[in-house]
Protein backbone atom coordinates (compact mmCIF):
# COMPACT_ATOMS: atom_id res chain seq x y z
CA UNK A 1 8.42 -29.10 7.27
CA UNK A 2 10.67 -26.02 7.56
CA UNK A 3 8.72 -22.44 7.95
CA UNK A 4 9.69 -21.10 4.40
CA UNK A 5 8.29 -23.93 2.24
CA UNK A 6 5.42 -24.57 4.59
CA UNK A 7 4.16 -20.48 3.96
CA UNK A 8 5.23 -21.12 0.13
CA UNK A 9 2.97 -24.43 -0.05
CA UNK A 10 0.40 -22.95 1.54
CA UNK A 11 0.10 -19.28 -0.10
CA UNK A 12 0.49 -21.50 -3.87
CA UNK A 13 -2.38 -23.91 -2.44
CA UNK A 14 -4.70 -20.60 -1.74
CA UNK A 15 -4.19 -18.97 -5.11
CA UNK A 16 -4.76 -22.04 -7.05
CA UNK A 17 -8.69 -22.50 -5.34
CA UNK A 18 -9.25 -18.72 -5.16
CA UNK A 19 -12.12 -17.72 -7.06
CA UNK A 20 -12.38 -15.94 -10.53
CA UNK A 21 -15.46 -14.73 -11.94
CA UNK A 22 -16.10 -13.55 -15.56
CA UNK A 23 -15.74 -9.84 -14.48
CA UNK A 24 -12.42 -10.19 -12.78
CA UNK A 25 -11.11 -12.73 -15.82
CA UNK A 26 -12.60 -10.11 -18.89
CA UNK A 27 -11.51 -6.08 -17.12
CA UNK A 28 -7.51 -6.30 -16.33
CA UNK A 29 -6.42 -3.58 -13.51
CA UNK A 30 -4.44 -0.25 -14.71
CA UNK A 31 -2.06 -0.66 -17.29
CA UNK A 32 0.35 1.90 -15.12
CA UNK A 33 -0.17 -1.26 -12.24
CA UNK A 34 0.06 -4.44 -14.99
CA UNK A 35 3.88 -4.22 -15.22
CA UNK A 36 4.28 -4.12 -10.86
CA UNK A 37 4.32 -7.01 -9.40
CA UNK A 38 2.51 -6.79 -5.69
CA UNK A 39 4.57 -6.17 -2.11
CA UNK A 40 4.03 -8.00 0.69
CA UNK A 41 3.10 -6.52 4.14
CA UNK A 42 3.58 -7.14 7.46
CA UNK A 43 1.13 -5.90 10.07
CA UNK A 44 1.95 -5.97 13.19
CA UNK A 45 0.12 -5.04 16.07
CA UNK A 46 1.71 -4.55 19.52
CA UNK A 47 -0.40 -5.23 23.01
CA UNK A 48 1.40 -3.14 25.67
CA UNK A 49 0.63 -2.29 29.66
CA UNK A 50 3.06 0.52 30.31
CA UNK A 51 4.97 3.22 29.54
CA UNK A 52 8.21 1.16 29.83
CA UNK A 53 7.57 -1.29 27.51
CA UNK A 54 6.54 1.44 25.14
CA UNK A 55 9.65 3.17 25.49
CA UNK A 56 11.56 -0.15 24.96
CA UNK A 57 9.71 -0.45 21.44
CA UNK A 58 9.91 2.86 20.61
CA UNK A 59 14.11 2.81 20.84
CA UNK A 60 13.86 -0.77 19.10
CA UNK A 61 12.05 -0.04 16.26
CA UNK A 62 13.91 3.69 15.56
CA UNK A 63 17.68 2.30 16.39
CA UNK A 64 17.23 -1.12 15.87
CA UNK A 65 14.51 -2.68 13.17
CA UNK A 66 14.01 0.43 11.21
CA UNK A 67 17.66 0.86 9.99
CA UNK A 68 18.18 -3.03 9.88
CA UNK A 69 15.16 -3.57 7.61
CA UNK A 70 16.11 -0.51 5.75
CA UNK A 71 19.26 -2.29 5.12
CA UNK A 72 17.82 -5.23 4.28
CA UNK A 73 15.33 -3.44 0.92
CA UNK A 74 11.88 -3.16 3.32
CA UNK A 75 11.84 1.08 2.92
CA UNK A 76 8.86 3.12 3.97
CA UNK A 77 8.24 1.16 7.37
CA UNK A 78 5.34 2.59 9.51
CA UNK A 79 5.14 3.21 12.97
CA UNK A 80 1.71 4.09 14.89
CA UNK A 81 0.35 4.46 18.22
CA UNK A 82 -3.62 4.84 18.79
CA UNK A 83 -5.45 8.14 18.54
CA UNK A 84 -7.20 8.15 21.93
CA UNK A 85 -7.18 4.58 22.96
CA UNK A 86 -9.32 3.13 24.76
CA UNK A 87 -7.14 1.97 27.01
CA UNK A 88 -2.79 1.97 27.44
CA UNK A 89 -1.90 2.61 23.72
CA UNK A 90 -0.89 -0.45 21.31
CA UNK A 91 1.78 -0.34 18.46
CA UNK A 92 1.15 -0.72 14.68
CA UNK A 93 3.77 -1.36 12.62
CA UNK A 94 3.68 -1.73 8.56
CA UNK A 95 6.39 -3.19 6.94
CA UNK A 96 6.78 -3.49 3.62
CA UNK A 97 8.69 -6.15 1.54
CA UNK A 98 9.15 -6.23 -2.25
CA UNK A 99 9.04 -10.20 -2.33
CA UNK A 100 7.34 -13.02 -0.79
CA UNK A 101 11.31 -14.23 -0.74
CA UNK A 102 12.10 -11.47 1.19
CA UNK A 103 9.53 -11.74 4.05
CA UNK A 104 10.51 -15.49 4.18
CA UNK A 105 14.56 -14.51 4.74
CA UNK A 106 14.21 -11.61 6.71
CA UNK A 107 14.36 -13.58 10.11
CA UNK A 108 17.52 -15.17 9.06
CA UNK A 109 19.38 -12.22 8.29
CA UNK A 110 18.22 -10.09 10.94
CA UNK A 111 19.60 -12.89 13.05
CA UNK A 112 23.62 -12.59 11.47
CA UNK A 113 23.36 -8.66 11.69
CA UNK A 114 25.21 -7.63 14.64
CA UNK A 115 24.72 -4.26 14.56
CA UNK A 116 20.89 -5.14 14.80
CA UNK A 117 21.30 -7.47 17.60
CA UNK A 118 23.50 -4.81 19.77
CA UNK A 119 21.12 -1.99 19.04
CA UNK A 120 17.88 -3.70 19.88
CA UNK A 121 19.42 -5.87 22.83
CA UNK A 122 16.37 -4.61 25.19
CA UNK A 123 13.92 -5.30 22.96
CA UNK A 124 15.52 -8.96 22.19
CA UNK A 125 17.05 -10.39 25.13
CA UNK A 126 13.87 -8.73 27.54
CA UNK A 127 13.40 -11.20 31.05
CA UNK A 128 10.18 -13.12 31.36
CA UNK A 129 9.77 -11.25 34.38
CA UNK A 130 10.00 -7.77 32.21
CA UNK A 131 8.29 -8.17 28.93
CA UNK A 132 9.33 -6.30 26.29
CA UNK A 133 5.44 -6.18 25.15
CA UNK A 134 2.37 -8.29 25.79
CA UNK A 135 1.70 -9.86 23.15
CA UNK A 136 2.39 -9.59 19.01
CA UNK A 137 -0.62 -10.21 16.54
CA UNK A 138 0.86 -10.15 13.24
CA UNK A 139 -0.52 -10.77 9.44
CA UNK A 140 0.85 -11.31 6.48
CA UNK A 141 -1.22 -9.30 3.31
CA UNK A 142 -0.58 -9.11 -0.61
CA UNK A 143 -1.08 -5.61 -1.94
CA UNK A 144 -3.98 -5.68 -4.02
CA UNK A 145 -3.52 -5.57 -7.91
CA UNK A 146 -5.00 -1.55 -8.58
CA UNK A 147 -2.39 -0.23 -6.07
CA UNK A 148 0.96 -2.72 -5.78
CA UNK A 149 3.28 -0.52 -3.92
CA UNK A 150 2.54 1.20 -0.79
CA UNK A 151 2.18 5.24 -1.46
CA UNK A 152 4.03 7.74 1.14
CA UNK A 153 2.15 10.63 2.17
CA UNK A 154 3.52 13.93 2.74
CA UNK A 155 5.57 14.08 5.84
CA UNK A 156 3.49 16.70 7.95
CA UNK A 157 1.32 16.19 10.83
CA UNK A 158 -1.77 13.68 9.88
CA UNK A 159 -3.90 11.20 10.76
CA UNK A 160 -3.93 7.44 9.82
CA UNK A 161 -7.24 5.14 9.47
CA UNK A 162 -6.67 1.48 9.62
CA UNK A 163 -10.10 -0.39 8.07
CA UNK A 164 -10.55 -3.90 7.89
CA UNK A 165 -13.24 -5.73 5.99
CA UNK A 166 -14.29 -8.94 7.00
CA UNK A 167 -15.99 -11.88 4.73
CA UNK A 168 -18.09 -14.22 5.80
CA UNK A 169 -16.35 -16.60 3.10
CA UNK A 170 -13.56 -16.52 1.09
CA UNK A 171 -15.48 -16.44 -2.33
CA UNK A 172 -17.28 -12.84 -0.93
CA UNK A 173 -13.16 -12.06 0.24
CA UNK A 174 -12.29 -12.27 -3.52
CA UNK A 175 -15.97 -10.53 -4.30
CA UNK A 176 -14.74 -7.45 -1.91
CA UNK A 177 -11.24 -7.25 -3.53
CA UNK A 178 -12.80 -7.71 -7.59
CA UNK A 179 -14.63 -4.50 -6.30
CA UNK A 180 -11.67 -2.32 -5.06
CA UNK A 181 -9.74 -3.77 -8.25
CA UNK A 182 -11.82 -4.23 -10.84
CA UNK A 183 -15.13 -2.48 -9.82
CA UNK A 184 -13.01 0.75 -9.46
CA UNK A 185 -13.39 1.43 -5.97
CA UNK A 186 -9.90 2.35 -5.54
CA UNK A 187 -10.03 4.80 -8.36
CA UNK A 188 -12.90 6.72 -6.29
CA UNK A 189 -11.31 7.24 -3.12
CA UNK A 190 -8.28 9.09 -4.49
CA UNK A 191 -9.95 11.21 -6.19
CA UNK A 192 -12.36 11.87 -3.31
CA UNK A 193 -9.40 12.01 -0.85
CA UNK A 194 -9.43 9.41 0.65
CA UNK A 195 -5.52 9.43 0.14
CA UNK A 196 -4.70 5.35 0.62
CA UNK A 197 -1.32 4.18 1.48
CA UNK A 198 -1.62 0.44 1.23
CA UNK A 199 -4.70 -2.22 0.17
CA UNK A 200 -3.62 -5.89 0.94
CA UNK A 201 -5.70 -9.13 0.99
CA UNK A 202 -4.65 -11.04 3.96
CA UNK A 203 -2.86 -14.28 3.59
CA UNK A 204 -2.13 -15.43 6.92
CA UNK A 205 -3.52 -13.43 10.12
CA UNK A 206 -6.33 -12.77 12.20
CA UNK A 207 -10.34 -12.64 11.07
CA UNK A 208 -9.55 -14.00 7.92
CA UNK A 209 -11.36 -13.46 5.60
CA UNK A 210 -10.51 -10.10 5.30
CA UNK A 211 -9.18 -6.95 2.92
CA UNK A 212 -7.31 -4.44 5.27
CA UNK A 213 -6.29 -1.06 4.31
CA UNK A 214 -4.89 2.35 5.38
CA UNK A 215 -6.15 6.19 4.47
CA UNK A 216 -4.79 9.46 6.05
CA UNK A 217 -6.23 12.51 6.76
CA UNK A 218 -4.80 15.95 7.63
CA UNK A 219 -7.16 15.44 10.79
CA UNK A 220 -10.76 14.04 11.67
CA UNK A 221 -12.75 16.55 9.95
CA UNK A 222 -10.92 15.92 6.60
CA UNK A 223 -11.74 12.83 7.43
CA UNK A 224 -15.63 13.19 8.30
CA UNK A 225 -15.64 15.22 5.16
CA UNK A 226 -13.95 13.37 2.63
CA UNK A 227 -16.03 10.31 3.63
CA UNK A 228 -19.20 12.37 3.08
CA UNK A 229 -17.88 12.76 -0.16
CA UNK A 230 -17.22 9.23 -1.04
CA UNK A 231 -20.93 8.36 0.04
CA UNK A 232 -22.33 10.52 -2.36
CA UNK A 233 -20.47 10.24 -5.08
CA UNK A 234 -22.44 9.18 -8.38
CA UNK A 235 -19.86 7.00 -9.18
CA UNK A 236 -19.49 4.89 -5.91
CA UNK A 237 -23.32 5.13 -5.82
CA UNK A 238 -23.49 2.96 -9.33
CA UNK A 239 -20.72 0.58 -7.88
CA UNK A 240 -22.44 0.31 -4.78
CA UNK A 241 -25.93 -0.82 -6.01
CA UNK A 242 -24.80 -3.52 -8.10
CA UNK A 243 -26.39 -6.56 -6.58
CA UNK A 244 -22.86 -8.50 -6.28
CA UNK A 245 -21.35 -5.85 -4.24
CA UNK A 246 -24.16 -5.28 -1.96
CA UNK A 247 -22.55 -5.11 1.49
CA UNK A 248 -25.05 -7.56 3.00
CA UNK A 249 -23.73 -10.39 0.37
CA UNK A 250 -19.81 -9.99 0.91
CA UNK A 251 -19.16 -7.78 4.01
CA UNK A 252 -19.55 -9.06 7.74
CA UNK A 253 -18.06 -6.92 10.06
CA UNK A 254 -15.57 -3.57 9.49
CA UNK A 255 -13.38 -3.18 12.47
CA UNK A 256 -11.77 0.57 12.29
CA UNK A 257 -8.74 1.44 14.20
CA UNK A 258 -7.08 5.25 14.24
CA UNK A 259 -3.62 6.08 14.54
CA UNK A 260 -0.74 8.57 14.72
CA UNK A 261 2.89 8.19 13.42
CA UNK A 262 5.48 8.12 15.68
CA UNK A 263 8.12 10.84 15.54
CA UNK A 264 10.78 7.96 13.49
CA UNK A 265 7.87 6.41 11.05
CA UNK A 266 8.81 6.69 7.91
CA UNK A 267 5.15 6.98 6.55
């Protein structure tokens, strides 16, 4: 079976068992969001050992896959390296697309651009014996329904927080998500501050189940701050104690990552 109707088989499949519950079936999302339909992002994360390979990504992404994708309809595409790793830095890279139709194509067409191909020939024709990278773990997330379209932050000096909430099922997935959506969770944390730039259920990927998201800070004790703020916030607080969204019921693990744009990102 070819790659594109395999993913489309298999995303239709997922969405036909997902689970609805009276709350999510009776309280719609935002009116502003009702007339958007979701983007599609691709996460990719980027296991590197040196400071060559590094460079090599660094010139593919800004003169090669950035202005190709660009090109192509992805805009806003994020690049990130870790904020004091714990070891050699990785790469994260968001990319945006406004269609599942687009993700599915974009290999194709990336593939017939030459301009593309001659810009990012280190990256793409790399030797065996000289990796361009380690290794690639990538997912594949739907924005959730409260917040579509990926919001750019203002282009100044900031730090990035990638969260990731893992389920220990997919019906307490969808639980997590009604919350965000429905519950009103999202709502809170921009008014709080915690500024989001993306939520997205992921589809195919890595610790699934699982709801990953981004936030940025002006630095870490914005960040410390702001989160103080969401924790004791009367409204979060009423959320919060509802039995369904206790975090013992729908939440297994939260896996935190923080990041820095590169000088190119666009977010």
């Amino acid at each position: 079976m070819k790659r594109r109707s395999f993913v489309k088989a298999s995303l239709l499949t997922g969405s036909v068992s997902s689970f609805v519950n009276p709350l999510s079936q009776s309280i719609a999302p935002s009116d502003a969001h009702q007339s958007q339909s979701p983007e599609f992002y691709e996460l990719r994360i980027y296991s590197l050992k040196n400071g060559k390979q590094l460079t090599i990504l660094n010139n593919y992404w800004q003169q090669a896959a950035i202005p190709a994708l660009n090109r192509l309809g992805s805009k806003n595409i994020g690049v990130f390296t870790e904020y004091l790793p714990q070891g050699f830095t990785k790469l994260a890279v968001v990319i945006p697309f406004n269609s599942m139709d687009d993700y599915l194509k974009v290999s194709d067409q990336l593939a017939k651009d030459s301009a593309y191909q001659q810009a990012g020939a280190d990256y793409l024709n790399a030797e065996a014996t000289a990796p361009a990278y380690e290794r690639i773990e990538s997912s594949l997330l739907k924005a959730l329904a409260d917040m579509p379209r990926l919001e750019v932050p203002p282009k100044k000096q900031r730090l990035f927080e990638l969260r990731r909430y893992e389920s220990h099922n997919e019906t307490a997935g969808k639980k997590k998500i009604e919350m965000f959506n429905q519950g009103g969770e999202i709502a809170i944390f921009k008014r709080v501050g915690l500024t989001p730039v993306f939520f997205g259920e992921t589809l195919i990927g890595p610790m699934r189940p699982n709801l990953t998201y981004m936030l940025t800070f002006d630095d870490m004790a914005e960040h410390d701050q702001n989160w103080r703020t969401f924790g004791g916030d009367p409204e979060w607080k009423k959320i919060s104690s509802m039995p369904e969204y206790a975090d013992a019921k729908i939440i297994s693990n939260i896996n935190r990552t923080f990041l820095v744009p590169t000088a190119y990102s666009q977010i």
